[in-house]
PDB file of N, CA and C in Angstrom:
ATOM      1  N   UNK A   1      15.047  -5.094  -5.238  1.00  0.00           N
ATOM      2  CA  UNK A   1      15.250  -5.440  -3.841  1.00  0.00           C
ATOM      3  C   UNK A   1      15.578  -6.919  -3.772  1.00  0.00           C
ATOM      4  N   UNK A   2      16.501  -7.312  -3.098  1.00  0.00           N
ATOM      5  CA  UNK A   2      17.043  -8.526  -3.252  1.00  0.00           C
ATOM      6  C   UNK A   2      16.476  -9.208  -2.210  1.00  0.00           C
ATOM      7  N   UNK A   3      15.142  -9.934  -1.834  1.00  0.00           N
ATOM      8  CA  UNK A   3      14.832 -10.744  -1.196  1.00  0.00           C
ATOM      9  C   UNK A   3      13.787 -11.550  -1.538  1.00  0.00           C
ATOM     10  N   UNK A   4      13.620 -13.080  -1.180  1.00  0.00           N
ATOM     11  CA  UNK A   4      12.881 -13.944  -1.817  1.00  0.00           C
ATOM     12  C   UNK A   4      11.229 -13.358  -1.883  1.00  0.00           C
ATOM     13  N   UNK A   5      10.672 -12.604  -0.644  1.00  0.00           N
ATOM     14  CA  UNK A   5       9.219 -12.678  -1.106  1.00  0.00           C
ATOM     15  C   UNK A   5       8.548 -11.423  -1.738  1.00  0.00           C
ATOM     16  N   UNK A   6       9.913 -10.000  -2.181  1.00  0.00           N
ATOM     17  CA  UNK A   6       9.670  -9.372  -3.430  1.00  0.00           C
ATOM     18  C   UNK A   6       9.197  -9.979  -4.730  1.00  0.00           C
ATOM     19  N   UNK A   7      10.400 -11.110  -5.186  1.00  0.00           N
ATOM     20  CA  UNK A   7       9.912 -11.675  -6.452  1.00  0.00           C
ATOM     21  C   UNK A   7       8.521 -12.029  -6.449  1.00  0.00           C
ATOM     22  N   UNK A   8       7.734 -12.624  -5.553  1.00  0.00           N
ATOM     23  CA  UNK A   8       6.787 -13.571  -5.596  1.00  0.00           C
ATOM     24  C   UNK A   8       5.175 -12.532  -5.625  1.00  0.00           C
ATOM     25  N   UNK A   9       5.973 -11.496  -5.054  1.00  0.00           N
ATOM     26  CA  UNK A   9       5.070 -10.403  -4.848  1.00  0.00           C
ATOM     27  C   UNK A   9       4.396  -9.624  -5.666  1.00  0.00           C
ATOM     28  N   UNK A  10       4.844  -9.473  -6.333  1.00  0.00           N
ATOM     29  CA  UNK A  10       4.683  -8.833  -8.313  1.00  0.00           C
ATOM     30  C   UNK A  10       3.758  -9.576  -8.661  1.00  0.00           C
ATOM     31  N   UNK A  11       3.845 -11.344  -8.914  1.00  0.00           N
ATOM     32  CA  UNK A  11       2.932 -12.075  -9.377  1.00  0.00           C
ATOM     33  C   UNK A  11       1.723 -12.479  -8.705  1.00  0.00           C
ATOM     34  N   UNK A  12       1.910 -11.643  -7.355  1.00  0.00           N
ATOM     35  CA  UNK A  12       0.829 -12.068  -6.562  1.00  0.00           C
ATOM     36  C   UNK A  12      -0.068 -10.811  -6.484  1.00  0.00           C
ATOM     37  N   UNK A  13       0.551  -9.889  -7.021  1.00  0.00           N
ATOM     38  CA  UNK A  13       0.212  -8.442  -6.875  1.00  0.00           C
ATOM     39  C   UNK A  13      -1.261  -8.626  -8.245  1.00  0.00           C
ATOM     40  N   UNK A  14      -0.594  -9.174  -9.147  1.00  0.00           N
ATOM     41  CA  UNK A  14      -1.317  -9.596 -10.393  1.00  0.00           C
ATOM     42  C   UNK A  14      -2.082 -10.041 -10.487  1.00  0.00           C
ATOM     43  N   UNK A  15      -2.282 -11.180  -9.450  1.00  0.00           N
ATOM     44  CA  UNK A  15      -3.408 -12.030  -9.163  1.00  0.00           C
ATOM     45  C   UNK A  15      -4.421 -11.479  -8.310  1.00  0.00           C
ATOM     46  N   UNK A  16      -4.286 -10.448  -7.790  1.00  0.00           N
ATOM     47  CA  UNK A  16      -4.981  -9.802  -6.435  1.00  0.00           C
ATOM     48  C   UNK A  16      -4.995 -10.977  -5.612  1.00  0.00           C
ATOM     49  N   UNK A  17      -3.863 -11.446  -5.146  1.00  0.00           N
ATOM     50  CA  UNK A  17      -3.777 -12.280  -4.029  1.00  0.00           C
ATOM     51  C   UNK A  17      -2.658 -11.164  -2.865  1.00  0.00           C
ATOM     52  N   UNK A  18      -3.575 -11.712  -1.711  1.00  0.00           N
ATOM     53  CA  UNK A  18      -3.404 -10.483  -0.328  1.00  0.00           C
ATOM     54  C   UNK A  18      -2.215 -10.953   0.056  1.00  0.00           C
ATOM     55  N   UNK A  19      -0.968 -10.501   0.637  1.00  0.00           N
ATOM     56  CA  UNK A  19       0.098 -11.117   1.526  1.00  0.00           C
ATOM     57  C   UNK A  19       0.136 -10.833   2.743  1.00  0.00           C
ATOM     58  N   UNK A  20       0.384 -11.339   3.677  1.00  0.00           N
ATOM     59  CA  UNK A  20       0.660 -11.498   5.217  1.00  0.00           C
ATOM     60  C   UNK A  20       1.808 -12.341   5.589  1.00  0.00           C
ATOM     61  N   UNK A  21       3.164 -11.244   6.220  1.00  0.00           N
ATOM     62  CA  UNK A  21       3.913 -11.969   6.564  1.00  0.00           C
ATOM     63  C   UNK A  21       4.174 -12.465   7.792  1.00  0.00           C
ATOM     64  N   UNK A  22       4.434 -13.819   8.593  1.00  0.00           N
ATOM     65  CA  UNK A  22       4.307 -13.975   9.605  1.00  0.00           C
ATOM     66  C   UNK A  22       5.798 -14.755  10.147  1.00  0.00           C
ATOM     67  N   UNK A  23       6.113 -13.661  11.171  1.00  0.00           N
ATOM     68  CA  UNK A  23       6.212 -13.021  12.260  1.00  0.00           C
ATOM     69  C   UNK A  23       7.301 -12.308  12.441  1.00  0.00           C
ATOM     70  N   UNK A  24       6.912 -10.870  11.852  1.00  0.00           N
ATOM     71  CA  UNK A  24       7.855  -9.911  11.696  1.00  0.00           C
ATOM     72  C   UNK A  24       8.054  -8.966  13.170  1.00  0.00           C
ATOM     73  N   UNK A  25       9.028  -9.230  13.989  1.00  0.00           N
ATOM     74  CA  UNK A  25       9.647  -8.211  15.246  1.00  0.00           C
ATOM     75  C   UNK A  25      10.513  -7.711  14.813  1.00  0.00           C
ATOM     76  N   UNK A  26      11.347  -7.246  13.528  1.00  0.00           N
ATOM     77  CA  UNK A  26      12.362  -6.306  13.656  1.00  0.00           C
ATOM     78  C   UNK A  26      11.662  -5.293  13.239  1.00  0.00           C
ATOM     79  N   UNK A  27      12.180  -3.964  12.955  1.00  0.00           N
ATOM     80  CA  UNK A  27      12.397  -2.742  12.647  1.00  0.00           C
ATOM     81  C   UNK A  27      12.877  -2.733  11.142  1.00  0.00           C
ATOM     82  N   UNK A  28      13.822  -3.552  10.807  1.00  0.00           N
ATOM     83  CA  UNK A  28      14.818  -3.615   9.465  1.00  0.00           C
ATOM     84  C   UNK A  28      13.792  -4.565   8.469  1.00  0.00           C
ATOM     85  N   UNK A  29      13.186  -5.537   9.304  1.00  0.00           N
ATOM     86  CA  UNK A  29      12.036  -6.246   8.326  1.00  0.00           C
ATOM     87  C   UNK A  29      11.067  -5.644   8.474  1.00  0.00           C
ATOM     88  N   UNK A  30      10.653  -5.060   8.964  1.00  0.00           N
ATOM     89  CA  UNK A  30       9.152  -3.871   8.886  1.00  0.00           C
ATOM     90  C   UNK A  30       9.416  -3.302   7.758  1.00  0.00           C
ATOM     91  N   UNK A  31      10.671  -2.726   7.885  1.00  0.00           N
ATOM     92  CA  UNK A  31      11.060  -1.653   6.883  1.00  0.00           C
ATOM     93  C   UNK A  31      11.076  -2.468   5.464  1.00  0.00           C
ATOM     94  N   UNK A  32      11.295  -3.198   5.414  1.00  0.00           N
ATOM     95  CA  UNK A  32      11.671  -4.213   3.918  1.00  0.00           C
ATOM     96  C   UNK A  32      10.480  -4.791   3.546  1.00  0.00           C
ATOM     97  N   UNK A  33       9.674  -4.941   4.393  1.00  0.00           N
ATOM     98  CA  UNK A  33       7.840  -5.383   4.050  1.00  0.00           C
ATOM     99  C   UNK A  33       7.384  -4.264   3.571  1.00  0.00           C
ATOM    100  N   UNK A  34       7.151  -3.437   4.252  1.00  0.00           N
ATOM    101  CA  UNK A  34       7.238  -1.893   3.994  1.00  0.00           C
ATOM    102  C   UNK A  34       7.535  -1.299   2.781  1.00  0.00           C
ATOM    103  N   UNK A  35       8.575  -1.253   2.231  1.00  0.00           N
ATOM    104  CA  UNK A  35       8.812  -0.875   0.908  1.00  0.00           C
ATOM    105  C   UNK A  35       8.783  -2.053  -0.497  1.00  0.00           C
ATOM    106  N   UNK A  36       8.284  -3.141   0.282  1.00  0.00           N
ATOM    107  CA  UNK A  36       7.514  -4.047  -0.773  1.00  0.00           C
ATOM    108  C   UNK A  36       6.780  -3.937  -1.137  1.00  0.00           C
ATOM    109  N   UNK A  37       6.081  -3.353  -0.429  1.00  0.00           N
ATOM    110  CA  UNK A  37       4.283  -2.986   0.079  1.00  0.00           C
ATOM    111  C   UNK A  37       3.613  -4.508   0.045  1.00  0.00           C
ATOM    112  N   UNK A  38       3.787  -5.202   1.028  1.00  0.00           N
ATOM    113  CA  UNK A  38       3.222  -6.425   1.468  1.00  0.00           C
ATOM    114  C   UNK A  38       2.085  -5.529   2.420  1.00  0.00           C
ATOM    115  N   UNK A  39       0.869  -6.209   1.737  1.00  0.00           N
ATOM    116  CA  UNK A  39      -0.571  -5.991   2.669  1.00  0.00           C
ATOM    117  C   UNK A  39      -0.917  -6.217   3.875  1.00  0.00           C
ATOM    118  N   UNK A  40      -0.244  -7.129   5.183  1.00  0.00           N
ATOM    119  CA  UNK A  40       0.006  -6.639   5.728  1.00  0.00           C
ATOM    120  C   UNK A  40       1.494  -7.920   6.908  1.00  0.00           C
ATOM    121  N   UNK A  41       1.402  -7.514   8.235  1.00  0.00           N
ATOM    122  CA  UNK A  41       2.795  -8.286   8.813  1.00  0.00           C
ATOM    123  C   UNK A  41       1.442  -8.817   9.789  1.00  0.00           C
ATOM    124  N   UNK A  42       1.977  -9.852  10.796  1.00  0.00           N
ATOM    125  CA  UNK A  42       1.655 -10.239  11.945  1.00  0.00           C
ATOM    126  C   UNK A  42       2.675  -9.947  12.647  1.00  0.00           C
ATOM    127  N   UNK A  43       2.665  -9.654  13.958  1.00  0.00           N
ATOM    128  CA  UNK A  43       4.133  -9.158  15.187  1.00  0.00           C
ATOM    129  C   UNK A  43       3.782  -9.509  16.234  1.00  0.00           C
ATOM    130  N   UNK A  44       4.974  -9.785  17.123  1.00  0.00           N
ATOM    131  CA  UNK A  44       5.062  -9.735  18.761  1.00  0.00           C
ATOM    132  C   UNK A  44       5.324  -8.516  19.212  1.00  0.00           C
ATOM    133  N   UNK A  45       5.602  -7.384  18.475  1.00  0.00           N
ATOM    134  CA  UNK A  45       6.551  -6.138  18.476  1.00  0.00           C
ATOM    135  C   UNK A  45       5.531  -4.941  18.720  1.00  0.00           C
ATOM    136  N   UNK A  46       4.502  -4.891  18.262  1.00  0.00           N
ATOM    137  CA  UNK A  46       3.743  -4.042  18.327  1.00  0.00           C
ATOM    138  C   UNK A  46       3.982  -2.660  18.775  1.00  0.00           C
ATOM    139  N   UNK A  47       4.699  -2.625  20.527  1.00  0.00           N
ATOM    140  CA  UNK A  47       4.870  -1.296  20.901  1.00  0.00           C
ATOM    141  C   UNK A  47       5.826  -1.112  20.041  1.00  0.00           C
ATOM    142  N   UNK A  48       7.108  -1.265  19.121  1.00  0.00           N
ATOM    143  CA  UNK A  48       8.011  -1.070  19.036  1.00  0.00           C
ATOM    144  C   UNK A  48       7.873  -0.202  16.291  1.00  0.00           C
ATOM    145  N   UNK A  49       7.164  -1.160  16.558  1.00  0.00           N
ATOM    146  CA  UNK A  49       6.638  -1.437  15.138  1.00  0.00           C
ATOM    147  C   UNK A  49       5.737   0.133  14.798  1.00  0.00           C
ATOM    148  N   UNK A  50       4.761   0.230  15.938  1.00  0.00           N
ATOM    149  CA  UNK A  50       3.645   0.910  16.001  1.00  0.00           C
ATOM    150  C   UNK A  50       4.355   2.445  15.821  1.00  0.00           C
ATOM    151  N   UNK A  51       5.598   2.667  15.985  1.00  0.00           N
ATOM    152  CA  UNK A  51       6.041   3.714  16.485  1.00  0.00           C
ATOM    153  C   UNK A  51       6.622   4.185  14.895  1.00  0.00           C
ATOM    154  N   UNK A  52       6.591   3.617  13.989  1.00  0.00           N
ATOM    155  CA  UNK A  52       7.486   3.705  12.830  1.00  0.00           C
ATOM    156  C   UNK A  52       6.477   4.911  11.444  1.00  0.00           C
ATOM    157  N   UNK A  53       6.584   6.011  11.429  1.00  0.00           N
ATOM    158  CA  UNK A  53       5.951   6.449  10.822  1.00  0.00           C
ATOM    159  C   UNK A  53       6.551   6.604   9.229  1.00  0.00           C
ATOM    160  N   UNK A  54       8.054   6.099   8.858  1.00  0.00           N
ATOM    161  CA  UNK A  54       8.189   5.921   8.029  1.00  0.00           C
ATOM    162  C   UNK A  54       9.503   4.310   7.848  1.00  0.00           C
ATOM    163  N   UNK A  55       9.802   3.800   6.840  1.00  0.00           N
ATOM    164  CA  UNK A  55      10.376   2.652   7.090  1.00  0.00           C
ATOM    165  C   UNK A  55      12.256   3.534   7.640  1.00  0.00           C
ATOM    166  N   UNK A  56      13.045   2.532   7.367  1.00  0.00           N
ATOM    167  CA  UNK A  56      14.471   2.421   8.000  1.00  0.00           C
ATOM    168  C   UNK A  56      15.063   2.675   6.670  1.00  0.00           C
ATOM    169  N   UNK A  57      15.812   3.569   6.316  1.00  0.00           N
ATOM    170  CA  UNK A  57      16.634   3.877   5.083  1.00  0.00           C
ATOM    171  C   UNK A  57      17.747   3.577   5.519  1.00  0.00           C
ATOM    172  N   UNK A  58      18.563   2.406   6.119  1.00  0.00           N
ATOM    173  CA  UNK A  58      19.754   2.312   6.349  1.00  0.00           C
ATOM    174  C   UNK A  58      21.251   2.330   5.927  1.00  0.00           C
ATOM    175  N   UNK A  59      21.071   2.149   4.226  1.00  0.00           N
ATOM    176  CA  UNK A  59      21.769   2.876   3.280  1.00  0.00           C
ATOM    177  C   UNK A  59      21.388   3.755   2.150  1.00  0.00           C
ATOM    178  N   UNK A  60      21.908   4.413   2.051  1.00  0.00           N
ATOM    179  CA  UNK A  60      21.741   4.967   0.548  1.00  0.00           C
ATOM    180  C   UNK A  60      21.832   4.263  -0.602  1.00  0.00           C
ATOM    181  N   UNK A  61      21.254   5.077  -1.609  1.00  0.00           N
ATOM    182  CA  UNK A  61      20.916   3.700  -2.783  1.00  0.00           C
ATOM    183  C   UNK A  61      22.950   3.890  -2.955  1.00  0.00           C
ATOM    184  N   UNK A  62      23.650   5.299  -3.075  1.00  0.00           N
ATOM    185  CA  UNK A  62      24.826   5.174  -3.840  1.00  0.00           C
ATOM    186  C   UNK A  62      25.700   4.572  -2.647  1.00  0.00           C
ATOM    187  N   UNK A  63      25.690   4.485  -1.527  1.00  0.00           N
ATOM    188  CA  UNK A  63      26.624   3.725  -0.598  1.00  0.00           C
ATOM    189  C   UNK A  63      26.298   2.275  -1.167  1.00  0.00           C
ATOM    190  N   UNK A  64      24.779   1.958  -1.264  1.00  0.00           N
ATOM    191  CA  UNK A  64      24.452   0.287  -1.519  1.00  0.00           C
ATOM    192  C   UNK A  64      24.924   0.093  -2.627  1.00  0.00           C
ATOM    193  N   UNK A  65      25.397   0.745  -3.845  1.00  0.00           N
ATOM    194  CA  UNK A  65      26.302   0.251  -4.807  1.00  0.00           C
ATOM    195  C   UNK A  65      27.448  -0.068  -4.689  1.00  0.00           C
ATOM    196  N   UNK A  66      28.400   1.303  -3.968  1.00  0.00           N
ATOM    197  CA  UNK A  66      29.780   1.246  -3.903  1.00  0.00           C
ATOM    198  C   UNK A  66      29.395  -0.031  -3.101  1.00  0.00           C
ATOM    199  N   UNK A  67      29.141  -0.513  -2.096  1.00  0.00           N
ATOM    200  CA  UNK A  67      29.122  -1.830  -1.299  1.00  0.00           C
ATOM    201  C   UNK A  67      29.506  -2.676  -2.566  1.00  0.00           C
ATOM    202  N   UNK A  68      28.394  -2.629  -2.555  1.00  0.00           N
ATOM    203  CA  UNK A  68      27.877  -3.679  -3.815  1.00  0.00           C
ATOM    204  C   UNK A  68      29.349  -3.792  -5.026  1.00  0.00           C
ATOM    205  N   UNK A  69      29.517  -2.905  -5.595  1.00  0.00           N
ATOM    206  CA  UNK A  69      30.943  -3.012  -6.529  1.00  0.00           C
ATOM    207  C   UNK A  69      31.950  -3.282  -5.652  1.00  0.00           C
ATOM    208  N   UNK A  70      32.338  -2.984  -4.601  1.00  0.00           N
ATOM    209  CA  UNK A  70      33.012  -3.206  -3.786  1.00  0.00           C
ATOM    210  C   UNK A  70      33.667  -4.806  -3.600  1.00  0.00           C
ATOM    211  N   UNK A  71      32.407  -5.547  -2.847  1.00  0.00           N
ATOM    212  CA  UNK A  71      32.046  -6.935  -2.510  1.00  0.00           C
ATOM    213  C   UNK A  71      32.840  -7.650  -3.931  1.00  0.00           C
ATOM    214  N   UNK A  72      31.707  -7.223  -5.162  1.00  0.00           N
ATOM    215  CA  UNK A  72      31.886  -8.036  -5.867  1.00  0.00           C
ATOM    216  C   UNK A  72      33.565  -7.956  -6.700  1.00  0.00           C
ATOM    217  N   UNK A  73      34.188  -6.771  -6.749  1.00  0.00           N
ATOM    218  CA  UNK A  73      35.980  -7.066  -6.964  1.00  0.00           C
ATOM    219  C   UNK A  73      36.468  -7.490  -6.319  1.00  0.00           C
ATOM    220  N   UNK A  74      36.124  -7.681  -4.861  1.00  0.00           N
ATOM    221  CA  UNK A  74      37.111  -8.394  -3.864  1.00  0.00           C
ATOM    222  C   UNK A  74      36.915 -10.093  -4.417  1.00  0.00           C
ATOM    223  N   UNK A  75      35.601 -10.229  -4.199  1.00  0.00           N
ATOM    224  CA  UNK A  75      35.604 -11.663  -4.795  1.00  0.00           C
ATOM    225  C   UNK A  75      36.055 -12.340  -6.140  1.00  0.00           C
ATOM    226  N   UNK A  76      36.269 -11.123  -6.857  1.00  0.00           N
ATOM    227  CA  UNK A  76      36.907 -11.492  -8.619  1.00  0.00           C
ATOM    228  C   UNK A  76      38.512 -11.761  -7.980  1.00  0.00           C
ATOM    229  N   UNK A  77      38.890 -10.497  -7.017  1.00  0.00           N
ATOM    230  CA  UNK A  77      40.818 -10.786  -7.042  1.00  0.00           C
ATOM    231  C   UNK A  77      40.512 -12.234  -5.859  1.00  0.00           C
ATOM    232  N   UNK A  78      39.912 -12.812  -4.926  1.00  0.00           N
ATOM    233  CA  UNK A  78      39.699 -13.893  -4.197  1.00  0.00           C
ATOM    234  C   UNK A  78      39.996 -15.410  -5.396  1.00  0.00           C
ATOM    235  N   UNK A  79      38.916 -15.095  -6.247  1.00  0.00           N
ATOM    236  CA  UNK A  79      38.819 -16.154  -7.261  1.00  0.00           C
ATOM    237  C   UNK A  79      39.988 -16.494  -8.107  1.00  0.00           C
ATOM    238  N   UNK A  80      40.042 -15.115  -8.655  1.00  0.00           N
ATOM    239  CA  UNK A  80      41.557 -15.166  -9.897  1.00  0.00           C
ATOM    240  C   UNK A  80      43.007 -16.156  -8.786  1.00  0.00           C
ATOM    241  N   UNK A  81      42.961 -15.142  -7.339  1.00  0.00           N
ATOM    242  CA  UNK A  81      43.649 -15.653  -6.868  1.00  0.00           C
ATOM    243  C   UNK A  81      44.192 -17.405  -6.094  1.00  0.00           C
ATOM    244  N   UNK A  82      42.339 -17.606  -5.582  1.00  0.00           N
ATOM    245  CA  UNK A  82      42.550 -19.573  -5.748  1.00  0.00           C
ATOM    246  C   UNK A  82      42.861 -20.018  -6.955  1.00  0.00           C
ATOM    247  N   UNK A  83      42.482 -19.471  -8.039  1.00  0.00           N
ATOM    248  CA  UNK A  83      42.919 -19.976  -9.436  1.00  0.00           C
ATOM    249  C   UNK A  83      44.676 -20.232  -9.615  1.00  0.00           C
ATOM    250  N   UNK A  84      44.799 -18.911  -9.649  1.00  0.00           N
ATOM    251  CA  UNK A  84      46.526 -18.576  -9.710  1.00  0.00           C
ATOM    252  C   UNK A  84      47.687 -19.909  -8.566  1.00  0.00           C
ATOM    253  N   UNK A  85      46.974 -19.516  -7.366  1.00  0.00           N
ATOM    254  CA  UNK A  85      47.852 -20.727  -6.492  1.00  0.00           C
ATOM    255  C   UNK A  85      47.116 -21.941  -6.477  1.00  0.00           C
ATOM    256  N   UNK A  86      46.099 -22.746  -7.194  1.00  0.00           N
ATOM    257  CA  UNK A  86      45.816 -23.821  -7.162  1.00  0.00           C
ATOM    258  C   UNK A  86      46.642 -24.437  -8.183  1.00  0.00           C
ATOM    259  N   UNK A  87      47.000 -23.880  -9.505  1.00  0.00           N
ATOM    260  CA  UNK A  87      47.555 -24.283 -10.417  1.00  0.00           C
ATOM    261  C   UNK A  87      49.175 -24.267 -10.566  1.00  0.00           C
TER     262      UNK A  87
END
């Protein structure tokens, strides 16, 4: 999962040190705390949060690749190409 307080989470997981993230109102970051398994959020959201009996699957893992391969050839022909007309 590509976000900064996954990494940190593992080593904190290790330590039995608790996490609390503060101040989660979306739905899309519930969901991403959520499948971190961060111990727990603080919110303004409550009615909205409270309602979530499972997180937000907003892509599929195989759509989040093709993205993902996607992104990253456009930016290889982007590059090759400042290369090509800079020179």
């Amino acid at each position: 999962i590509p976000c900064g307080f996954c990494f940190y989470s593992r080593d904190y997981k290790a330590a039995n040190i608790k996490i609390n993230l503060y101040v989660v109102n979306e739905p899309w970051l519930y969901s991403l705390a959520w499948c971190s398994r961060i111990h727990s959020v603080t919110t303004d959201n409550i009615h909205i949060l409270s309602q979530l009996d499972q997180p937000y699957f907003l892509m599929t893992p195989g759509y989040y690749m093709f993205m993902w391969l996607l992104m990253d050839s456009i930016s290889a022909v982007l590059i090759v190409t400042v290369f090509y007309f800079h020179w």
